[in-house]
PDB file of N, CA and C in Angstrom:
ATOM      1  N   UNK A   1      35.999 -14.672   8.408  1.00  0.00           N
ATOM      2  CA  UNK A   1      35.585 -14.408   9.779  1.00  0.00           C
ATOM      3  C   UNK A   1      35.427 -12.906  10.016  1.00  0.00           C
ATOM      4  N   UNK A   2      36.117 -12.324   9.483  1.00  0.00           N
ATOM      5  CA  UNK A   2      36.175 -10.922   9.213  1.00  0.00           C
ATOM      6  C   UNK A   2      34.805 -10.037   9.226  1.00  0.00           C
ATOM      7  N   UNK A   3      34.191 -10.638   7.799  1.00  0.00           N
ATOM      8  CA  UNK A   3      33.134 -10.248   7.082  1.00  0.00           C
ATOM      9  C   UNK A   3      31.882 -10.450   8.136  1.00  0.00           C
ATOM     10  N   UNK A   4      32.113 -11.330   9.281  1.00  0.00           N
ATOM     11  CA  UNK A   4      30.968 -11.770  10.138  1.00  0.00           C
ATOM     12  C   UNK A   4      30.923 -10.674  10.958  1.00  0.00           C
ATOM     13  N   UNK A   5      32.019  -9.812  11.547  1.00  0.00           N
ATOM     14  CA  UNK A   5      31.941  -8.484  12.578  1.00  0.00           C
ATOM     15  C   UNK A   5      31.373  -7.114  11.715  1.00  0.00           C
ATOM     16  N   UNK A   6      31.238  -7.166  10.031  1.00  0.00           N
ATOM     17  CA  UNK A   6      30.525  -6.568   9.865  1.00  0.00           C
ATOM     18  C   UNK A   6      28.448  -6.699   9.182  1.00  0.00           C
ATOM     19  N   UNK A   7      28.891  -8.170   8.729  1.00  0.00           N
ATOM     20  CA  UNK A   7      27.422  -8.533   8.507  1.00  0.00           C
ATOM     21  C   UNK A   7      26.574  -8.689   9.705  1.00  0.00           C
ATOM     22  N   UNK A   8      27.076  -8.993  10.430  1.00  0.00           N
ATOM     23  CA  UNK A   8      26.018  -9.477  11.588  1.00  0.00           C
ATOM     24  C   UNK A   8      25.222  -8.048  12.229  1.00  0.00           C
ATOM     25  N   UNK A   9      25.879  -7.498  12.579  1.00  0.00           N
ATOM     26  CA  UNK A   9      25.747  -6.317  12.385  1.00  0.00           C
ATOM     27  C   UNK A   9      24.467  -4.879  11.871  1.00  0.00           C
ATOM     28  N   UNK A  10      24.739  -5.338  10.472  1.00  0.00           N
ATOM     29  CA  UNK A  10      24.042  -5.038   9.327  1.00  0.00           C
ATOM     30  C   UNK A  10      22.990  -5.283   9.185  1.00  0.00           C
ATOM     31  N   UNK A  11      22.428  -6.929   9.816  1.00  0.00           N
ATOM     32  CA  UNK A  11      21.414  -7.448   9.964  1.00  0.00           C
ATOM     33  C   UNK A  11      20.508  -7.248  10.750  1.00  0.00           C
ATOM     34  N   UNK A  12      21.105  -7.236  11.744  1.00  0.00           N
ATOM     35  CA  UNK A  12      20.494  -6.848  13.012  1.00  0.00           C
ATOM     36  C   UNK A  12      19.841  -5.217  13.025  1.00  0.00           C
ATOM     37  N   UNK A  13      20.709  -4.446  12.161  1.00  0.00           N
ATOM     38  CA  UNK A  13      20.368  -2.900  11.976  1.00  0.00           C
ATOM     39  C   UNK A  13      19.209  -3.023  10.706  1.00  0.00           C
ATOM     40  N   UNK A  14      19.062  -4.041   9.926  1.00  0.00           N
ATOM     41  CA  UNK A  14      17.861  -3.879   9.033  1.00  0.00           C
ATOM     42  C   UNK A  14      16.819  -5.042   9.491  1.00  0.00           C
ATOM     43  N   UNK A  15      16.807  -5.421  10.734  1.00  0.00           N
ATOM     44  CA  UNK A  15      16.054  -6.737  11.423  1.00  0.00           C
ATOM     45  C   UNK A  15      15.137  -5.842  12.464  1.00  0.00           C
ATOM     46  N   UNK A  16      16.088  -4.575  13.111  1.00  0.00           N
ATOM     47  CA  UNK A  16      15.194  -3.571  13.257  1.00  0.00           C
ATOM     48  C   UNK A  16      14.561  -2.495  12.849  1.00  0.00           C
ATOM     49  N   UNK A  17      14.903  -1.981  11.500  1.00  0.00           N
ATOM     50  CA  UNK A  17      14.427  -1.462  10.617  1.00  0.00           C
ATOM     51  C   UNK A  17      12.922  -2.195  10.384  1.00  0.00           C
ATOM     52  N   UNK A  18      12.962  -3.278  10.209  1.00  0.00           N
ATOM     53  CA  UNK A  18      11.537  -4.258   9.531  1.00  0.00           C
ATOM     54  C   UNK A  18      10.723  -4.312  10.866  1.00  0.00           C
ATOM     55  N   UNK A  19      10.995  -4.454  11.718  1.00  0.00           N
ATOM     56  CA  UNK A  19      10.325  -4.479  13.013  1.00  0.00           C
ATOM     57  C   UNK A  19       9.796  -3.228  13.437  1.00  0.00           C
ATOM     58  N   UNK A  20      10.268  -2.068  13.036  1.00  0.00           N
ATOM     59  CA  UNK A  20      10.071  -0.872  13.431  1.00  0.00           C
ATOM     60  C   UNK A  20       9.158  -0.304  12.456  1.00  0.00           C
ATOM     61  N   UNK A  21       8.990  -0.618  10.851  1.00  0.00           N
ATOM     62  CA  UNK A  21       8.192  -0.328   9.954  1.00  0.00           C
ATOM     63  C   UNK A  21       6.884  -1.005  10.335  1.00  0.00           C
ATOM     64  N   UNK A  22       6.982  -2.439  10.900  1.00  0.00           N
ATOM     65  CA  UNK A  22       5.691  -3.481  10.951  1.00  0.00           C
ATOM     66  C   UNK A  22       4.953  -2.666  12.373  1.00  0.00           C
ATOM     67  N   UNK A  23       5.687  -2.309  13.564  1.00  0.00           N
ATOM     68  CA  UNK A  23       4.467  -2.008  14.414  1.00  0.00           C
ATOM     69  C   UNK A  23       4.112  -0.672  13.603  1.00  0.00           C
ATOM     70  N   UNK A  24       4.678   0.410  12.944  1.00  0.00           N
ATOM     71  CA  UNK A  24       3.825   1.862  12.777  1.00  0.00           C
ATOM     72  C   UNK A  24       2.915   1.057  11.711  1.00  0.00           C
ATOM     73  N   UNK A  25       2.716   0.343  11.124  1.00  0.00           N
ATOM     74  CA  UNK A  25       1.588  -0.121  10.028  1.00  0.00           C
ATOM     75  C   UNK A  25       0.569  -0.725  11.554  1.00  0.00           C
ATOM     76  N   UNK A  26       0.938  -0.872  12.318  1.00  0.00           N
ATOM     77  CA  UNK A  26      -0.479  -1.987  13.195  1.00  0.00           C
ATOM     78  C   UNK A  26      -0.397  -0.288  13.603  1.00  0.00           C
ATOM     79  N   UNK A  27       0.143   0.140  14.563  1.00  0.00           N
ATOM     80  CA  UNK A  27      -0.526   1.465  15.246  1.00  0.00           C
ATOM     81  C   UNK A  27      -1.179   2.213  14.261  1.00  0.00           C
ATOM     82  N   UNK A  28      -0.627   2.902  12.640  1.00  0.00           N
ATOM     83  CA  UNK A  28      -1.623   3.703  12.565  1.00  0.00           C
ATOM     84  C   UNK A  28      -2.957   3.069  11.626  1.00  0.00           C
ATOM     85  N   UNK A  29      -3.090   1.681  11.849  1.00  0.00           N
ATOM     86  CA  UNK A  29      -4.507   0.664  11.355  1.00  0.00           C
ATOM     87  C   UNK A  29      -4.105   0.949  10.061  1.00  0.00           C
ATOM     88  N   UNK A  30      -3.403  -0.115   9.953  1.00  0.00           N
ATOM     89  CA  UNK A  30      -2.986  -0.582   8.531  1.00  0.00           C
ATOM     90  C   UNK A  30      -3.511  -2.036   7.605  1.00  0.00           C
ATOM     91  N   UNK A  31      -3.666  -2.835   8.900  1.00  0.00           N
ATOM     92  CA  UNK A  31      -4.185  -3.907   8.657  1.00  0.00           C
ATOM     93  C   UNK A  31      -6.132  -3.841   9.015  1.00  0.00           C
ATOM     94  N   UNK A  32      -6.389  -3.174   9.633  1.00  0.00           N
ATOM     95  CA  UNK A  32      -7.776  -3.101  10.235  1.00  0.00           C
ATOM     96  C   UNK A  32      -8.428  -2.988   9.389  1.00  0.00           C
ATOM     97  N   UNK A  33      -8.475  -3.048   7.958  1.00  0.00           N
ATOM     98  CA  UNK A  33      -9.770  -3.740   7.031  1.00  0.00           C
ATOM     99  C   UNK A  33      -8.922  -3.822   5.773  1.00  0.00           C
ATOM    100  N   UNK A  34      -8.768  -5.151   5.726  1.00  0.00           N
ATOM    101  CA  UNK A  34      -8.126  -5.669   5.156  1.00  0.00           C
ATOM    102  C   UNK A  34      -8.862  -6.425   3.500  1.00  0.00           C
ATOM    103  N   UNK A  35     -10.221  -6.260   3.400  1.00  0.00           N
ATOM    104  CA  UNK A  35     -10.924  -6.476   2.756  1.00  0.00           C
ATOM    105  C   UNK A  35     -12.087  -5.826   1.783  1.00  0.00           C
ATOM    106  N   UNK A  36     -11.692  -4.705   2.465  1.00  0.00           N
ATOM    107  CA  UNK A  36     -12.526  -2.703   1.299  1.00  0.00           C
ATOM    108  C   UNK A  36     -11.759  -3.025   0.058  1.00  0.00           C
ATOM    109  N   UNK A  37     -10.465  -3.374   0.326  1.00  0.00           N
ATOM    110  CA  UNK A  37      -9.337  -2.816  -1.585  1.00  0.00           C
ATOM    111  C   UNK A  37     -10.535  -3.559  -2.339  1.00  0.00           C
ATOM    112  N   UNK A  38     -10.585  -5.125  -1.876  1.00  0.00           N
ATOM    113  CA  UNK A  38     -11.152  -5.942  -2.823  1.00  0.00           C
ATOM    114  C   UNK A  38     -12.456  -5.666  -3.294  1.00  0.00           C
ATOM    115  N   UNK A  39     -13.144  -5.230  -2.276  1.00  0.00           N
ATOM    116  CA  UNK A  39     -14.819  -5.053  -2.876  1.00  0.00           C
ATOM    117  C   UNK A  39     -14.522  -4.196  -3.556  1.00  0.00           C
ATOM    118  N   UNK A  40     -13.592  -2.772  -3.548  1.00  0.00           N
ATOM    119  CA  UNK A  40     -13.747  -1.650  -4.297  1.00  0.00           C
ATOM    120  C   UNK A  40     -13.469  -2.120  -5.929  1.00  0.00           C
ATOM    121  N   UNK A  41     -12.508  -3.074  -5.932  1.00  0.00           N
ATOM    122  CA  UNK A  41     -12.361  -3.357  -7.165  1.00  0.00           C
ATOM    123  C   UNK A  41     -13.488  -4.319  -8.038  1.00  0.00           C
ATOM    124  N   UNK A  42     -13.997  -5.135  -6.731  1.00  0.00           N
ATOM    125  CA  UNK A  42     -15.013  -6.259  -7.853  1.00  0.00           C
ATOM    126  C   UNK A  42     -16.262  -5.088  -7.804  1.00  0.00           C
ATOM    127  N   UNK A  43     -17.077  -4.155  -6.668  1.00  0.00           N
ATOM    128  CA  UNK A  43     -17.974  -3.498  -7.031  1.00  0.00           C
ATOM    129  C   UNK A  43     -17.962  -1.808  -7.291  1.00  0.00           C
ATOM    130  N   UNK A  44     -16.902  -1.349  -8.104  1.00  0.00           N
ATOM    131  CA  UNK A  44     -16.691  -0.420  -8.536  1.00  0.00           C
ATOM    132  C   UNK A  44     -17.743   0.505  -9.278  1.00  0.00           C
ATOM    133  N   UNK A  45     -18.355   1.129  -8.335  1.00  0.00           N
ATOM    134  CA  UNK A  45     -19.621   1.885  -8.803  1.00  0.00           C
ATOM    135  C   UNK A  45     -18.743   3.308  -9.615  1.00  0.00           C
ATOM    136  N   UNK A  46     -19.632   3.695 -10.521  1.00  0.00           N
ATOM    137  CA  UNK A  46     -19.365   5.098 -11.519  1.00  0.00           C
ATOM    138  C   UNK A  46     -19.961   5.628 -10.452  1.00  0.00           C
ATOM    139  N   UNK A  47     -19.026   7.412 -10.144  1.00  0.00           N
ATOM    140  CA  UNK A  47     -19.903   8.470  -9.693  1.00  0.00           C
ATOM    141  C   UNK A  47     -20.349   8.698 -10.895  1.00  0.00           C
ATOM    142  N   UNK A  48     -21.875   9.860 -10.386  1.00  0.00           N
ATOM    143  CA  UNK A  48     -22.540  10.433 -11.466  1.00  0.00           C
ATOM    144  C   UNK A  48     -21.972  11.745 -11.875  1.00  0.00           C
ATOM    145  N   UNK A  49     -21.556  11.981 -13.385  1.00  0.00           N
ATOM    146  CA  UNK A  49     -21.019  12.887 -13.708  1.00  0.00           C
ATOM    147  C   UNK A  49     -19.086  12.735 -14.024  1.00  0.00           C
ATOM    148  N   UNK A  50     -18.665  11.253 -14.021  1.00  0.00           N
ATOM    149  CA  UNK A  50     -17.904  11.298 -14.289  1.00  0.00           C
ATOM    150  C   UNK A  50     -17.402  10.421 -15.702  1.00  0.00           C
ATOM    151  N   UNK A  51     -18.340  10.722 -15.971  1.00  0.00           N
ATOM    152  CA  UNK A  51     -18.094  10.056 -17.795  1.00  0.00           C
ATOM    153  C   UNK A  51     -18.827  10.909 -18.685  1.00  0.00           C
ATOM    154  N   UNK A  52     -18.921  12.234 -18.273  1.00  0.00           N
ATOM    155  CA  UNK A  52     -19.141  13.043 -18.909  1.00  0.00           C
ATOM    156  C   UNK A  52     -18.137  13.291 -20.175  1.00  0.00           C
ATOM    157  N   UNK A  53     -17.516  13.628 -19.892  1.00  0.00           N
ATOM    158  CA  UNK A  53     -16.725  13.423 -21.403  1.00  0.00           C
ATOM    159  C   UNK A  53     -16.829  12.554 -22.556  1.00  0.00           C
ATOM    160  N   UNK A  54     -17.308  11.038 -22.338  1.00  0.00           N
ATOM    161  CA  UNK A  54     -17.585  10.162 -23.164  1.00  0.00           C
ATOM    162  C   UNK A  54     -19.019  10.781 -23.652  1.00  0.00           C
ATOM    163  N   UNK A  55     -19.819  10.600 -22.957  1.00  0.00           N
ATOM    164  CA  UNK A  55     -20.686  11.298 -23.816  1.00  0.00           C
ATOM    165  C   UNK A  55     -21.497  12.508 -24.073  1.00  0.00           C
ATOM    166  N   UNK A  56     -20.474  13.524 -24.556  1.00  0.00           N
ATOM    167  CA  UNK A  56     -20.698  13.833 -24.979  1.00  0.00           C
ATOM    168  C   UNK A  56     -20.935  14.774 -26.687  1.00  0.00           C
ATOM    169  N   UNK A  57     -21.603  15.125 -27.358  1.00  0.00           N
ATOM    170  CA  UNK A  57     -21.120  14.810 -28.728  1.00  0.00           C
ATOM    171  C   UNK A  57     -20.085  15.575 -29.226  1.00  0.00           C
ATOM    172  N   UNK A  58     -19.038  15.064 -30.274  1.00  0.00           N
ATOM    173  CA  UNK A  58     -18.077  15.180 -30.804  1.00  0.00           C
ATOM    174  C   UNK A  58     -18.706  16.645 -31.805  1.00  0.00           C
ATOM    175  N   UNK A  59     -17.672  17.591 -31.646  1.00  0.00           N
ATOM    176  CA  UNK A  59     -17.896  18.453 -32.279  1.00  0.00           C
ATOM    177  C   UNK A  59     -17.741  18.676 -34.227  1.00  0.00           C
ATOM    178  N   UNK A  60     -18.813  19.206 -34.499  1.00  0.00           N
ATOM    179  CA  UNK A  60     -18.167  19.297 -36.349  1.00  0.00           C
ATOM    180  C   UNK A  60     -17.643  20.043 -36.583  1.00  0.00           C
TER     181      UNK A  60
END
């Protein structure tokens, strides 16, 4: 019974911790496009000039 005057407690102090992390992700638009990560990964265009190193030729 003990252990309950300090868990409860505890919970409640990391119940607002999680609540307090979740609105600063909506205020500073965290969720507001939620669907860029993915295109970036399936249509991942090369800039030009950044595979320069591949080709170019290996020195003798």
């Amino acid at each position: 019974m003990a252990s309950l005057y300090l868990l409860i407690p505890i919970a409640i102090v990391f119940v607002c911790i999680a609540v307090g992390i979740f609105l600063w992700a909506v205020r500073s638009e965290q969720f507001e496009d939620l669907e860029r990560q993915g295109y970036d990964i399936l249509f991942d265009e090369d800039e030009p000039g950044q595979n320069q190193a591949q080709t170019k030729k290996p020195r003798e």
